[in-house]
Protein backbone atom coordinates (compact mmCIF):
# COMPACT_ATOMS: atom_id res chain seq x y z
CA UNK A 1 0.00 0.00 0.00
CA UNK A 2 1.22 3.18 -0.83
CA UNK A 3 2.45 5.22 2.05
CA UNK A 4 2.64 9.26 1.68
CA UNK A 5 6.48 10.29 1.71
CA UNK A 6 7.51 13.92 2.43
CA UNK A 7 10.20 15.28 0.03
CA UNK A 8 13.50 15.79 2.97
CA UNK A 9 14.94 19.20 2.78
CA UNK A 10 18.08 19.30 1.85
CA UNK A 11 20.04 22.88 2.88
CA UNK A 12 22.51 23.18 0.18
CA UNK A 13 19.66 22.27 -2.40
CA UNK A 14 17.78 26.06 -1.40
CA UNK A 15 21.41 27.39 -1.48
CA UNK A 16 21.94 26.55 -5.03
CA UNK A 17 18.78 27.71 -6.37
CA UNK A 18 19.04 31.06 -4.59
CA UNK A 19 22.58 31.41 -6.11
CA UNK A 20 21.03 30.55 -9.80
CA UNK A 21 18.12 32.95 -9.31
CA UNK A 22 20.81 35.67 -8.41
CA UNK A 23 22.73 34.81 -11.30
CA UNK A 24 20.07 35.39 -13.60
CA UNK A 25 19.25 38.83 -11.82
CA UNK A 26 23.16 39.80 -12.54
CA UNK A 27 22.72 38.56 -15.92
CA UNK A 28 19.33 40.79 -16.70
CA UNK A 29 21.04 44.08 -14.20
CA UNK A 30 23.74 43.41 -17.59
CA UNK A 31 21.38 43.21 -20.18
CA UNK A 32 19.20 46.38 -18.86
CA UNK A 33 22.38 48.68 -18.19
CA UNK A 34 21.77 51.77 -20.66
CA UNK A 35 21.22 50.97 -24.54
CA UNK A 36 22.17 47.26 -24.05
CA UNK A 37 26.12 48.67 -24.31
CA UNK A 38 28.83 46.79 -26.33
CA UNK A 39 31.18 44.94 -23.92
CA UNK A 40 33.75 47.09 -25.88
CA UNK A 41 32.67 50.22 -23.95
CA UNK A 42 33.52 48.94 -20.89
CA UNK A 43 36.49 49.51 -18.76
CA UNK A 44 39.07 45.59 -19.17
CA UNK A 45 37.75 44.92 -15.24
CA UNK A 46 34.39 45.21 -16.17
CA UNK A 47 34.83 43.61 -19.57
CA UNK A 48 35.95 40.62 -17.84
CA UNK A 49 33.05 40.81 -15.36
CA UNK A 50 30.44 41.26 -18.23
CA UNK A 51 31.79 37.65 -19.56
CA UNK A 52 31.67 36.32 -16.07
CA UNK A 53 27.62 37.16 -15.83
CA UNK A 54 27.28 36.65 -19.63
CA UNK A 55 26.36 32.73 -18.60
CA UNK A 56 23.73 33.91 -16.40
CA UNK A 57 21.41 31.83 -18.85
CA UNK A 58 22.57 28.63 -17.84
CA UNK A 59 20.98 28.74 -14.40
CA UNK A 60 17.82 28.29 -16.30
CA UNK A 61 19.12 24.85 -17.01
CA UNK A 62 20.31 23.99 -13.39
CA UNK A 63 16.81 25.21 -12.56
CA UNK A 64 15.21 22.46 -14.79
CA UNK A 65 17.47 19.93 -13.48
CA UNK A 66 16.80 20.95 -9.60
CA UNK A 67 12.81 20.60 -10.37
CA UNK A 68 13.42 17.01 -12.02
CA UNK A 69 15.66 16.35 -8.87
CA UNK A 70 13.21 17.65 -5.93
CA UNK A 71 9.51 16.66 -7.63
CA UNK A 72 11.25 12.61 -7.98
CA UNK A 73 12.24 12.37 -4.40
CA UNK A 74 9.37 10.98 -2.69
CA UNK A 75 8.73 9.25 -5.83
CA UNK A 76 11.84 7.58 -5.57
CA UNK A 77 10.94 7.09 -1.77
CA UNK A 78 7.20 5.88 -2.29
CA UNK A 79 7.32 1.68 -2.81
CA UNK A 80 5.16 2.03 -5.61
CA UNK A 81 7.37 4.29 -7.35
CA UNK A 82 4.02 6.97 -7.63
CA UNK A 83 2.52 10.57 -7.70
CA UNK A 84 1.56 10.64 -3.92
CA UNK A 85 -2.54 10.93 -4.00
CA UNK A 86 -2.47 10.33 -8.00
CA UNK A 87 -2.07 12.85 -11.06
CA UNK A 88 -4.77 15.04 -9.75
CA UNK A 89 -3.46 15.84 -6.62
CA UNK A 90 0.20 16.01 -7.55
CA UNK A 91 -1.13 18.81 -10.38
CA UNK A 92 -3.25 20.45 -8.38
CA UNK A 93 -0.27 20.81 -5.80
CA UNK A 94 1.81 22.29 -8.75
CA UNK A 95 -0.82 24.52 -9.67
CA UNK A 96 -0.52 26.09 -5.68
CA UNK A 97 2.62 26.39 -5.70
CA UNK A 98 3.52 27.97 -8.99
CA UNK A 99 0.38 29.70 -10.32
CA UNK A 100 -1.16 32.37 -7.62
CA UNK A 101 2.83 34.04 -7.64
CA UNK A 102 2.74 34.09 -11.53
CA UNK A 103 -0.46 35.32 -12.12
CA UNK A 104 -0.04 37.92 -9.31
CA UNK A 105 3.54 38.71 -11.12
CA UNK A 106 1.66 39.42 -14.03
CA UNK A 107 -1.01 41.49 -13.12
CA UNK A 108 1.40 43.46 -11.37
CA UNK A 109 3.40 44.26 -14.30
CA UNK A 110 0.49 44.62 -16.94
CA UNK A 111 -0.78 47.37 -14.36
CA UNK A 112 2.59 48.99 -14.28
CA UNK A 113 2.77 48.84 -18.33
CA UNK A 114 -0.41 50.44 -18.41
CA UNK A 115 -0.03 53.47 -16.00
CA UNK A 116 3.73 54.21 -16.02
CA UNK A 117 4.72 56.34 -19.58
CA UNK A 118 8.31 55.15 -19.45
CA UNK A 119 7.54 51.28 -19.22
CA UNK A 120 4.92 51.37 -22.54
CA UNK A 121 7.10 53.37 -24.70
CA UNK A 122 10.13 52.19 -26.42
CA UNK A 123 13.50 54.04 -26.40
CA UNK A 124 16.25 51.85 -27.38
CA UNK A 125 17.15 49.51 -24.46
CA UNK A 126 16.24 46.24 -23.68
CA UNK A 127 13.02 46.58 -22.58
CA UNK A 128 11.68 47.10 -26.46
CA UNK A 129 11.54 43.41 -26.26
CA UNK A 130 8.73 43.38 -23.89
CA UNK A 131 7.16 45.93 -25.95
CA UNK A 132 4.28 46.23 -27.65
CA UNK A 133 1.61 45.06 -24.88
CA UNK A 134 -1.19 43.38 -27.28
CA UNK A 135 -3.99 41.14 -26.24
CA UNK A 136 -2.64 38.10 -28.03
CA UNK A 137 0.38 38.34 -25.77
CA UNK A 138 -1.88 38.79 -22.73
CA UNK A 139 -3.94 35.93 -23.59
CA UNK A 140 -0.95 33.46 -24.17
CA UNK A 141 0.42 34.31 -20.84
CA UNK A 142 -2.57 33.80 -18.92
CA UNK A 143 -3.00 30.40 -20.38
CA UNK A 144 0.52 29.94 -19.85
CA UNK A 145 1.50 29.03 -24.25
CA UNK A 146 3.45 32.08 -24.69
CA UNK A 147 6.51 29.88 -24.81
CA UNK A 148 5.39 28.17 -27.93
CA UNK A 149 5.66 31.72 -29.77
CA UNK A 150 8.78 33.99 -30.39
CA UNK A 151 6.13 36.71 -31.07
CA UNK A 152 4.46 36.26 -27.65
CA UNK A 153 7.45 34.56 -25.53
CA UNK A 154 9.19 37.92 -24.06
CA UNK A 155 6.88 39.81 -23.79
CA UNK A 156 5.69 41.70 -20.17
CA UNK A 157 8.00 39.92 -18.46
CA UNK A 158 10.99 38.18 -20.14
CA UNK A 159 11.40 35.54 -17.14
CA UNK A 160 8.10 34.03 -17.37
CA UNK A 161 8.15 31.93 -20.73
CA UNK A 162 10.04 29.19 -18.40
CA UNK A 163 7.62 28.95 -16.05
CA UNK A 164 5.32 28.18 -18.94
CA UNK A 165 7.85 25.60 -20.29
CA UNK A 166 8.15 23.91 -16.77
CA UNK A 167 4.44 24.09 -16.16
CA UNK A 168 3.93 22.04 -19.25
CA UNK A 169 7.26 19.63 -18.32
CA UNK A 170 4.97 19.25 -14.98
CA UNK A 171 2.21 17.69 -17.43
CA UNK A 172 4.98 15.06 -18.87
CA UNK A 173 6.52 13.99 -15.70
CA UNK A 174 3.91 11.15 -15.01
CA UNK A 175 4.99 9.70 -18.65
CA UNK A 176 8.58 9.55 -17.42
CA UNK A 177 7.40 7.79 -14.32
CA UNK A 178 5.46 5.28 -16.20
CA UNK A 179 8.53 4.72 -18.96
CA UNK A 180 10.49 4.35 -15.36
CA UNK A 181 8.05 1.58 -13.73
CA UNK A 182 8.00 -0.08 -17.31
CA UNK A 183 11.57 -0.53 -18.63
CA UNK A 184 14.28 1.42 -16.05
CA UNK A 185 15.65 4.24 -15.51
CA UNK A 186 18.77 4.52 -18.46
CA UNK A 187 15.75 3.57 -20.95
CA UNK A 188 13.65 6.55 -19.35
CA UNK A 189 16.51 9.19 -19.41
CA UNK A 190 17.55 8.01 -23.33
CA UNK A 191 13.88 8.55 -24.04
CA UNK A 192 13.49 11.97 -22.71
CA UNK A 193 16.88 13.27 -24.40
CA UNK A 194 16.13 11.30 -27.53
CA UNK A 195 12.60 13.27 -27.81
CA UNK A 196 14.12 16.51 -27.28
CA UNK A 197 17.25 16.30 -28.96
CA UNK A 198 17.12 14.46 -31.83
CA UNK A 199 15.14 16.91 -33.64
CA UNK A 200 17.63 20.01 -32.90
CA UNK A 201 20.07 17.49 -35.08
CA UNK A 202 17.87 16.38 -37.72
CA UNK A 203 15.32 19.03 -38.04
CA UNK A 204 15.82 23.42 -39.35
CA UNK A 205 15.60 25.26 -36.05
CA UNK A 206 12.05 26.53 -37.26
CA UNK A 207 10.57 22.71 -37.34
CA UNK A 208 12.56 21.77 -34.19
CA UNK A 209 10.97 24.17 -31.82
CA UNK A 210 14.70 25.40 -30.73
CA UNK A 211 13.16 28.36 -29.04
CA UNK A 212 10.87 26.30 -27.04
CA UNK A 213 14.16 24.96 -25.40
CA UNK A 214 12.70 21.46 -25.91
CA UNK A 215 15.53 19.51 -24.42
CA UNK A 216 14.41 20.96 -20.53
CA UNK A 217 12.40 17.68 -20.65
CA UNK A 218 15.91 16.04 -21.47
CA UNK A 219 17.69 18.23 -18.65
CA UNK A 220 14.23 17.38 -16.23
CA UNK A 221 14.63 13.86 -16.58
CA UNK A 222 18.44 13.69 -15.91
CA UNK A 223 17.49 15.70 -12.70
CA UNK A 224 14.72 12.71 -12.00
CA UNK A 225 17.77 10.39 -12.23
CA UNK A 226 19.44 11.91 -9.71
CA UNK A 227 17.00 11.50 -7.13
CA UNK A 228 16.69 8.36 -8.07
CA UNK A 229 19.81 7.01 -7.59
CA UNK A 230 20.12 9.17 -4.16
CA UNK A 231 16.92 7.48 -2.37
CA UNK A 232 15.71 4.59 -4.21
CA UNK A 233 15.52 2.16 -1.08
CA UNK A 234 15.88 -0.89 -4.23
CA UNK A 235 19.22 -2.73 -3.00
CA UNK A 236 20.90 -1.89 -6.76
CA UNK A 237 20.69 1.40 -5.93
CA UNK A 238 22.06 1.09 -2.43
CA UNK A 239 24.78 -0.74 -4.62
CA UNK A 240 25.34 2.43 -6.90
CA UNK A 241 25.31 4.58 -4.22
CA UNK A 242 28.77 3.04 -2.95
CA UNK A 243 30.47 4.19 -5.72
CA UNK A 244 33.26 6.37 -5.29
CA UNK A 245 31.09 9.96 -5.72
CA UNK A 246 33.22 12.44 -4.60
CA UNK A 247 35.37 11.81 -7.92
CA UNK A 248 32.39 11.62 -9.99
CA UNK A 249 31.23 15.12 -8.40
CA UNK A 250 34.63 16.54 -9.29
CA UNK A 251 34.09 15.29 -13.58
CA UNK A 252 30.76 16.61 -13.16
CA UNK A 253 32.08 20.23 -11.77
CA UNK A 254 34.79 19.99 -14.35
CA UNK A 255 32.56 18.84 -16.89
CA UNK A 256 30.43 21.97 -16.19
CA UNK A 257 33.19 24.54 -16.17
CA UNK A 258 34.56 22.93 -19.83
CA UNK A 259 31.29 23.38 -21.05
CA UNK A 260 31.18 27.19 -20.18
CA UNK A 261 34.81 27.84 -20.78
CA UNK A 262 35.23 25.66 -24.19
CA UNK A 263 32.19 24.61 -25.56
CA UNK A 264 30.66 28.03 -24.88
CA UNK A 265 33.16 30.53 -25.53
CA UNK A 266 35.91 28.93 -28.07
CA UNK A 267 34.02 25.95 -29.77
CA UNK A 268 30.48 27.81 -29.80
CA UNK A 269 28.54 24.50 -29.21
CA UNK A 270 24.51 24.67 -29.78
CA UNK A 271 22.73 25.51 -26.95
CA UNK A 272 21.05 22.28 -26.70
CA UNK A 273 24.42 20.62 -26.63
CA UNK A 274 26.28 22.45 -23.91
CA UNK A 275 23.12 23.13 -21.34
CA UNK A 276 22.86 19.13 -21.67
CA UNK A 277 26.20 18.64 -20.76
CA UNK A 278 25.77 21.19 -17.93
CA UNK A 279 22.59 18.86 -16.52
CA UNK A 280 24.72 16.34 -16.51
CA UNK A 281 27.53 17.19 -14.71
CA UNK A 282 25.01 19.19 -12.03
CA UNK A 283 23.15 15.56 -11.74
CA UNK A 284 26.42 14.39 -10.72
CA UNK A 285 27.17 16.60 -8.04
CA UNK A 286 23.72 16.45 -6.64
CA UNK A 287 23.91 12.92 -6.02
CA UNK A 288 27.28 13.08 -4.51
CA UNK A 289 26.79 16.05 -2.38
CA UNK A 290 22.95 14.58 -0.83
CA UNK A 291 24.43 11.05 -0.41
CA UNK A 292 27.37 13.42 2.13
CA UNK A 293 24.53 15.13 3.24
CA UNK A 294 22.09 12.39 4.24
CA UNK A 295 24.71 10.48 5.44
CA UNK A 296 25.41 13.43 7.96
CA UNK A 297 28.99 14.35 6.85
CA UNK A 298 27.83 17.96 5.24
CA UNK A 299 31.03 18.62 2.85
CA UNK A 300 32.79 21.84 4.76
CA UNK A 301 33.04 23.12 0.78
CA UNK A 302 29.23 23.89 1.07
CA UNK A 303 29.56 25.13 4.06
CA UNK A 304 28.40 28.80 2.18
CA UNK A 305 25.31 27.49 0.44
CA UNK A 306 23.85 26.58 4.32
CA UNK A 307 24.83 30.35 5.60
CA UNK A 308 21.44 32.38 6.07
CA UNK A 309 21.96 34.93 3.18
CA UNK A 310 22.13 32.68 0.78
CA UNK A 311 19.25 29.80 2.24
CA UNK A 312 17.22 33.11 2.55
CA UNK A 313 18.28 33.90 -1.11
CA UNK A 314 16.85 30.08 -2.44
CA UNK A 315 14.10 30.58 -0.23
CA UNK A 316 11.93 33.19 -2.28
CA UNK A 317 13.79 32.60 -5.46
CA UNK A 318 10.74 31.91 -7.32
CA UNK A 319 9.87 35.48 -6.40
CA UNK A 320 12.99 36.67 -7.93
CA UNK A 321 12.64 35.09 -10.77
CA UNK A 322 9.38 36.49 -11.46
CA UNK A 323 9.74 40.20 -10.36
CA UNK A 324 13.71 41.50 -11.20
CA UNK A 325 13.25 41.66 -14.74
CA UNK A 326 10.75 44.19 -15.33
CA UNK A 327 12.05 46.30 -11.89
CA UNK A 328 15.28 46.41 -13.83
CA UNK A 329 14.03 47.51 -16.73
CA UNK A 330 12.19 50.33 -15.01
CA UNK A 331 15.01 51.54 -13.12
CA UNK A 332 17.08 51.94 -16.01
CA UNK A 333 14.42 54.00 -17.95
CA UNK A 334 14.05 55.94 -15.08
CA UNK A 335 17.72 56.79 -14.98
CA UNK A 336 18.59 57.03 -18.80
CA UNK A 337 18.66 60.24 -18.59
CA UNK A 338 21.74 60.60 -16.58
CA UNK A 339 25.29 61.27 -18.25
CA UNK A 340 27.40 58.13 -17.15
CA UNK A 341 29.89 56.28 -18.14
CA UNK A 342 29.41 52.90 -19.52
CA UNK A 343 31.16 51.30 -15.92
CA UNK A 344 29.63 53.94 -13.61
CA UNK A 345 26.36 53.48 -15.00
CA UNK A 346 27.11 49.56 -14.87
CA UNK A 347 28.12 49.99 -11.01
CA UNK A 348 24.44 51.84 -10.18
CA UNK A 349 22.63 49.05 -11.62
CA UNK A 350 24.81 46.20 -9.61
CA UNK A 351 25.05 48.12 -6.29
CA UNK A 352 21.62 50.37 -6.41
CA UNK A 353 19.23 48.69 -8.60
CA UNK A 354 19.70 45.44 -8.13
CA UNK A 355 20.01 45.54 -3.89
CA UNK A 356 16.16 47.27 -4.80
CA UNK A 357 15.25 44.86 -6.70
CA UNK A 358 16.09 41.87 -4.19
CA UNK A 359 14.50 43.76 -1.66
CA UNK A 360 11.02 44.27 -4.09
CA UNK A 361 11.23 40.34 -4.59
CA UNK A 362 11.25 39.53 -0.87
CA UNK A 363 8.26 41.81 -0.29
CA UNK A 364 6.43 40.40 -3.40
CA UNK A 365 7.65 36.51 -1.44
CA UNK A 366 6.04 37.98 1.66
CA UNK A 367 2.93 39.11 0.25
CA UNK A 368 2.27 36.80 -2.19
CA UNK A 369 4.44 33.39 -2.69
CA UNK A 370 4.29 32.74 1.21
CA UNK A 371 0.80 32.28 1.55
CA UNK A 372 0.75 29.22 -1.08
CA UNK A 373 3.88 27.66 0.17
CA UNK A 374 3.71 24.21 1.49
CA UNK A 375 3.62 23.85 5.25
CA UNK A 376 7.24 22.52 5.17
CA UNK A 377 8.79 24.66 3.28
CA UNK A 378 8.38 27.02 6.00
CA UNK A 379 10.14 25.27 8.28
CA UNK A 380 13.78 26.59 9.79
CA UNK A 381 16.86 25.35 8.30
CA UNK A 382 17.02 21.76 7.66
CA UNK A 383 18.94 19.58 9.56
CA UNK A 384 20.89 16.40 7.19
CA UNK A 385 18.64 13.61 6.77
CA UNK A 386 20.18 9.78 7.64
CA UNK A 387 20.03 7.44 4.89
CA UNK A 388 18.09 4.72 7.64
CA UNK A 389 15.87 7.48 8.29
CA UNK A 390 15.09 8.44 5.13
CA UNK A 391 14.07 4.78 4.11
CA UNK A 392 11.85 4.05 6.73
């Protein structure tokens, strides 16, 4: 009979996704800085820090990856290998959690569109993107399809078209699961990155979906892996997880830094290509480091992802996400008008717009997100989780 299993928390698992959802904010305070300025114009130090932040859009992936990871665990946990109360439940939980924030997000911002001059009118920066506000755009957003359009997909509020990409992965995840029950897991990850790879090799970009980012079902699943082989109670994978991990997190974190450094930068890999080598090597060293952390030796080298600024930082992430772009935008157009140099202006947006902006998200969290948070996610910092206690 199937027994309910909570998901564990897992400190350094908030830590990482308040670190991506920061990286993305330094990426965007980049992007909105003035006219969307040539790295050229910049000073060398700043030069150097532009490329630094230019990867911001790889957290995306690790995002992806962290959702296949944390929505398997008590599937991986639950003897029947099941959505705990069936698809129904498991969606409607989704739709909780996700939905009231976005929707809020959005009205927000439509509003804002609307009534403030500056934010409805283009004038040569970044924003222009989000620009013109049309009822077609609307629409697609509220029913959460204006991924499956260029036209529609940055509009309002660039951020948003991958919570409509993950909302729909949410839809698929119960077909993994049953490929998982019916075969095993290597057939179930080769399935999901065969389906969403395969085309960007054989198909034109334009039949291929490629700005649909379809291989986030490929980078979901290898996150589902992960949790699989770090609390399946089956004795194989008690067997795999005796494997010597700490070596396999260190290809995996070399594996990722290869990817940004060489396949990114020098051998300008596809997209598809390099964030699904990036999933990889992050499934990797999410294994390794909750098999330390279960096991109650916490690795001192993530010491920093447990300190309170940066579990605070993972804990309204989602808010983040949803709210920093537009804010951005704004405060740029507000201060466009000011004669600055390409660096000073740069410095404003890192040390005065962007501390603003963290603070709007955590006031938007406190408002909104909180009050459809699960009842443990509220809870105080996690302690490790045993492996005996986990199974039982």
């Amino acid at each position: 009979m199937y027994t309910a299993t909570k998901r564990p928390r897992l400190g350094f698992l908030e830590g990482i996704r308040g670190l991506c959802a920061l990286y993305v904010a330094l990426l965007h305070t980049l992007l909105f800085t003035g006219h969307g300025l040539a790295a050229e114009t910049y000073s060398p130090v700043f030069r150097a820090l532009a490329y630094v932040l230019s990867f911001g859009h790889y957290a995306v992936a690790v995002f992806i990856v962290l959702s296949g990871f944390c929505l398997t665990i008590p599937v991986a946990l639950a003897p029947t290998r099941t959505l705990r109360g069936g698809f129904r439940d498991y969606i409607v939980r989704r739709a909780r959690r996700i939905l009231p924030p976005y929707y809020a997000a959005l009205a927000l911002f439509v509003t804002l569109i609307v009534l403030v001059p500056v934010l409805s009118t283009p004038a040569g920066t970044a924003w222009d993107s989000k620009l013109p506000l049309t009822w077609d755009a609307l629409v697609s957003h509220l029913l959460l399809i204006h991924n499956i359009y260029p036209g529609w997909m940055f509009k309002i509020d660039g951020p948003m078209w991958t919570v409509a990409t993950e909302w729909q992965i949410y839809f698929l995840f119960p077909l993994l699961l049953l490929v998982w029950r019916r075969l095993n897991l290597a057939a179930t990850v080769a399935f999901a990155l065969s389906l969403s790879i395969v085309p960007q090799l054989l198909l034109p970009s334009q039949l291929s979906l490629r700005w649909l980012h379809p291989w986030y079902f490929g980078l979901f699943a290898l996150g589902m892996a992960g949790a699989v082989v770090a609390f399946s109670p089956s004795p194989f994978w008690e067997r795999v997880r005796r494997l010597p991990w700490r070596p396999l997190a260190g290809f995996g974190t070399a594996l990722v830094l290869a990817t940004l450094v060489v396949g990114d930068t020098y051998l300008r890999l596809p997209t598809y290509l390099n964030e699904t080598l990036i999933g990889f090597g992050v499934g990797l060293i999410l294994v390794h480091y909750t098999l330390t952390e279960r096991a109650g030796r916490a690795s001192p080298r993530l010491n920093f992802l447990g300190c309170r600024p940066i579990v605070l930082l993972g804990t309204f992430s989602y808010s983040i996400y949803l709210v920093h772009s537009p804010l951005l935008g704004l405060f740029n157009l507000l201060t466009l008008h000011l004669t600055l140099s390409s660096d000073v202006r740069f410095l404003m947006m890192l040390f005065v717009a962007l501390p603003v902006v963290l603070g709007c998200s955590y006031l938007f969290y406190r408002v909104v997100e909180r009050r459809f948070l699960p009842g443990h996610l509220r809870a105080p910092k996690p302690r490790p989780i045993p492996l005996t206690t986990a199974r039982s």
